[in-house]
N, C-alpha and C. Protein backbone atom coordinates (compact mmCIF):
# COMPACT_ATOMS: atom_id res chain seq x y z
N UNK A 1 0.83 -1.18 0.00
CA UNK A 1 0.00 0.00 0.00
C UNK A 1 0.88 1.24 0.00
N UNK A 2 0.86 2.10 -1.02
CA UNK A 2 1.70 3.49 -0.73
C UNK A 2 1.18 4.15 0.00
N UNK A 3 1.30 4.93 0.68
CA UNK A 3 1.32 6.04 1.91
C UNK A 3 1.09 7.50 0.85
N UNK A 4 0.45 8.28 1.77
CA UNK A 4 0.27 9.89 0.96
C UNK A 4 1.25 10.44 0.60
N UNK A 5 2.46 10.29 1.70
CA UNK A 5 3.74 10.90 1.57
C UNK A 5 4.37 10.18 0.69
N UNK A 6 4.41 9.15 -0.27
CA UNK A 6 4.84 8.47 -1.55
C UNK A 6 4.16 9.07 -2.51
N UNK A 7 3.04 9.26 -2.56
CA UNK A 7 2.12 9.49 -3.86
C UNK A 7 2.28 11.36 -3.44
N UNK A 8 2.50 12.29 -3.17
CA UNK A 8 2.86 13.31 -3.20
C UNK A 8 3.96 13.46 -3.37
N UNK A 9 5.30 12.93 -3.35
CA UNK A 9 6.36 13.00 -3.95
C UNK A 9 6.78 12.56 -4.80
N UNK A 10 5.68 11.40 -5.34
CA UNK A 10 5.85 10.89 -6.97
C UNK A 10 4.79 12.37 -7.58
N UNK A 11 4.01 12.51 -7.43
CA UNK A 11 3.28 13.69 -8.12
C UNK A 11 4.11 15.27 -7.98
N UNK A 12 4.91 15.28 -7.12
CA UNK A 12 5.77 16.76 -7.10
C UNK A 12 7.06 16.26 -8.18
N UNK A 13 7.48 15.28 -8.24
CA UNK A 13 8.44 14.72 -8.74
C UNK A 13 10.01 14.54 -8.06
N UNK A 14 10.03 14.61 -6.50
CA UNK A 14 10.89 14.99 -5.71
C UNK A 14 11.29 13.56 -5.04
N UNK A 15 13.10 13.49 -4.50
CA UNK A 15 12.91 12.22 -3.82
C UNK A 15 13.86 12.74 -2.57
N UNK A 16 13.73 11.98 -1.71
CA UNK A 16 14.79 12.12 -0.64
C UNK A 16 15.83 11.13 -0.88
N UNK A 17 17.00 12.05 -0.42
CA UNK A 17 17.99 11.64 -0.38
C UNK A 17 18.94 11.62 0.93
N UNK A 18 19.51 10.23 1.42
CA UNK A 18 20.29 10.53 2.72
C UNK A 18 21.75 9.51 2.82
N UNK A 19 22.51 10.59 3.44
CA UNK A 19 23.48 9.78 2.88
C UNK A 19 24.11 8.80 4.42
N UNK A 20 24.80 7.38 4.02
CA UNK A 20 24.51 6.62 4.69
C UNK A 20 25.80 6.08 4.71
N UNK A 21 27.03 6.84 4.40
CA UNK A 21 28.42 6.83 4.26
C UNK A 21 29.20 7.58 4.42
N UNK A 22 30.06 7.71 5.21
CA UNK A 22 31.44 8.58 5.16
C UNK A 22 31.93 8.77 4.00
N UNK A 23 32.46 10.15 3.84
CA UNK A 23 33.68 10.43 2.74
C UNK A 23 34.57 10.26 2.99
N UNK A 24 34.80 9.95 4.17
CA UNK A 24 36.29 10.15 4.74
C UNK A 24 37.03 8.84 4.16
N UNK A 25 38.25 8.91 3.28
CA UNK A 25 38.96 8.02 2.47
C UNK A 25 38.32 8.01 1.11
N UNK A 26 37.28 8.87 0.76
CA UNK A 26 36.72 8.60 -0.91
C UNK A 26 37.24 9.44 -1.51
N UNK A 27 37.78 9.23 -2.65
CA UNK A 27 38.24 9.94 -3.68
C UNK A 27 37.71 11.39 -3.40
N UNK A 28 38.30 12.71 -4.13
CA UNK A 28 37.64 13.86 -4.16
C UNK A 28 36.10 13.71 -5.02
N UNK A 29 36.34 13.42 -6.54
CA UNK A 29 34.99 13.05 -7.45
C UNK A 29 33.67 12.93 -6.22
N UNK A 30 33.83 11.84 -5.47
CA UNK A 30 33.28 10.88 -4.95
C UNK A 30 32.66 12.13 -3.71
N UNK A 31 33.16 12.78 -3.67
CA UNK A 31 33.26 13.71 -2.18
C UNK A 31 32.22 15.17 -2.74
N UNK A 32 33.03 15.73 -4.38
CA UNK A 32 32.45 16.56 -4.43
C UNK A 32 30.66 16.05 -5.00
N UNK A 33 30.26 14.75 -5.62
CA UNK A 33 28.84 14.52 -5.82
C UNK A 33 28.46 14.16 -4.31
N UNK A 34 28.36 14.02 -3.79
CA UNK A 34 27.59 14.03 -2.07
C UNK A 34 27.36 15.28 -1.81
N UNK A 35 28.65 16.57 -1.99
CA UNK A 35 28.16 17.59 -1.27
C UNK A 35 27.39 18.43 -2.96
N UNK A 36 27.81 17.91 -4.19
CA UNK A 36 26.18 18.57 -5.11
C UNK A 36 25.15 18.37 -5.08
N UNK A 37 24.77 17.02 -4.07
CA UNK A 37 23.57 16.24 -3.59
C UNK A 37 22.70 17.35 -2.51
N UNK A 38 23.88 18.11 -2.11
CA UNK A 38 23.69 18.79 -0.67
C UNK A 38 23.69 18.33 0.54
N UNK A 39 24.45 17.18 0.54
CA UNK A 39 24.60 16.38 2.19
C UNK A 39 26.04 16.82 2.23
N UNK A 40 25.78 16.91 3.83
CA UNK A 40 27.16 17.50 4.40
C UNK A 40 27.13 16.42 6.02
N UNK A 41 26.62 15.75 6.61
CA UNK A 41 26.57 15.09 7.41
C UNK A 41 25.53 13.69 7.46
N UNK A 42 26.34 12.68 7.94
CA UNK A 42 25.70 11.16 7.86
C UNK A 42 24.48 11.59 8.39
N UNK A 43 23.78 10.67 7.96
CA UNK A 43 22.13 10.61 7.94
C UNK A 43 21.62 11.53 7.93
N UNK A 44 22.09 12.76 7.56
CA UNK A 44 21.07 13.62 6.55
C UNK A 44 20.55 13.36 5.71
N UNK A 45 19.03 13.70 5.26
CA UNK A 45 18.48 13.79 4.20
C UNK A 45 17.98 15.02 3.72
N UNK A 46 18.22 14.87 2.59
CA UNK A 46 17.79 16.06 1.47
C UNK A 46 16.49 15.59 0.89
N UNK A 47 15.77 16.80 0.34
CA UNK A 47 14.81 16.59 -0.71
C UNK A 47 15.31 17.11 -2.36
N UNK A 48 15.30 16.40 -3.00
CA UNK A 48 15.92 16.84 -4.57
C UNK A 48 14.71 17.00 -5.70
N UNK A 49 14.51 17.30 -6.68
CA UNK A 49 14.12 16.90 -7.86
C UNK A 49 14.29 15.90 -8.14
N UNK A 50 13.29 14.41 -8.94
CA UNK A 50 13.81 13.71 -9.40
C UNK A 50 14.06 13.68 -10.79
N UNK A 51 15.26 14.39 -11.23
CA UNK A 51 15.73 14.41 -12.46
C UNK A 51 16.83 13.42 -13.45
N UNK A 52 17.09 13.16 -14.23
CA UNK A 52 17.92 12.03 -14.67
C UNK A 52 19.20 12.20 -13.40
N UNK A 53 19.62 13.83 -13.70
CA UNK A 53 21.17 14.84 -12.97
C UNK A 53 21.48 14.31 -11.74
N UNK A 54 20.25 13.94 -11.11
CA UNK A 54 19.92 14.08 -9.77
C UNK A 54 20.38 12.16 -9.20
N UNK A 55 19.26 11.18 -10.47
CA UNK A 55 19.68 9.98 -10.31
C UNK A 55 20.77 9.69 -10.73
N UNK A 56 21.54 10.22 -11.69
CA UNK A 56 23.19 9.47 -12.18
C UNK A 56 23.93 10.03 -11.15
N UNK A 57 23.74 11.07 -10.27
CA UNK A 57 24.94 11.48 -8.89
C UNK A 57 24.57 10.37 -8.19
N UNK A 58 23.17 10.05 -7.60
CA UNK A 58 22.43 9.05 -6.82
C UNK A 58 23.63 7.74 -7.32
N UNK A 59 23.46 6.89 -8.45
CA UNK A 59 24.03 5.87 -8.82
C UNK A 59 25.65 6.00 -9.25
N UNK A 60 26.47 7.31 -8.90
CA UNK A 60 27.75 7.35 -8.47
C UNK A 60 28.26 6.71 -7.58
N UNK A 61 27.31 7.26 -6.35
CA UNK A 61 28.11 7.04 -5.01
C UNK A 61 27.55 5.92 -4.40
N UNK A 62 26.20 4.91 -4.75
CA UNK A 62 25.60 4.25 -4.06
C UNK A 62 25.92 3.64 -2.96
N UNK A 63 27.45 3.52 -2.57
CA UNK A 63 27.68 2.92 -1.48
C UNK A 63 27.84 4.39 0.17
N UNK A 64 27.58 5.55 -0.53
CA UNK A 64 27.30 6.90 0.42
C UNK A 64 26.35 7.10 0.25
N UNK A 65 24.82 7.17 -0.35
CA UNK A 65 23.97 7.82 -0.56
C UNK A 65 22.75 6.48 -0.48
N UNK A 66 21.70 7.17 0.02
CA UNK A 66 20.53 6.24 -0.28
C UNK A 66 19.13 7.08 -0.53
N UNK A 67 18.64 6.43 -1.14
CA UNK A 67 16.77 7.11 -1.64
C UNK A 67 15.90 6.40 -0.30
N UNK A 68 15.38 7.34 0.52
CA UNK A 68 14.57 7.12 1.56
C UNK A 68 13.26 7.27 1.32
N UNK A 69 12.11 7.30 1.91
CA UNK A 69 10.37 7.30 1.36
C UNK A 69 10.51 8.66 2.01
């Protein structure tokens, strides 16, 4: 069953994003897409656009970043 808060962020087109990894030891690349994501501290989450821009940073870092509901 989706929840309101799913079906209003598939209809705004927005996803959360939180990141669920240290930078600390990742490459710079790796460092500067987390903070274009706009996370600056573990288990923050952001709200983004869901745009292609938005998912190919998402599927950079997958082992720092995760899509939350």
């Amino acid at each position: 069953m989706v929840t309101k808060a799913k079906k209003a962020n598939r209809a705004t087109g927005m996803i959360k994003v939180k990141m669920i990894g240290s930078v600390i030891g990742c490459p710079e690349k790796q460092r500067a897409t987390v903070r274009g994501l706009g996370l600056r501290r573990m288990h923050q989450v952001v709200e983004r656009q869901d745009t292609p821009q938005v998912r190919g940073m998402v599927k950079k870092v997958p082992h720092l970043v995760a899509i939350v509901n």
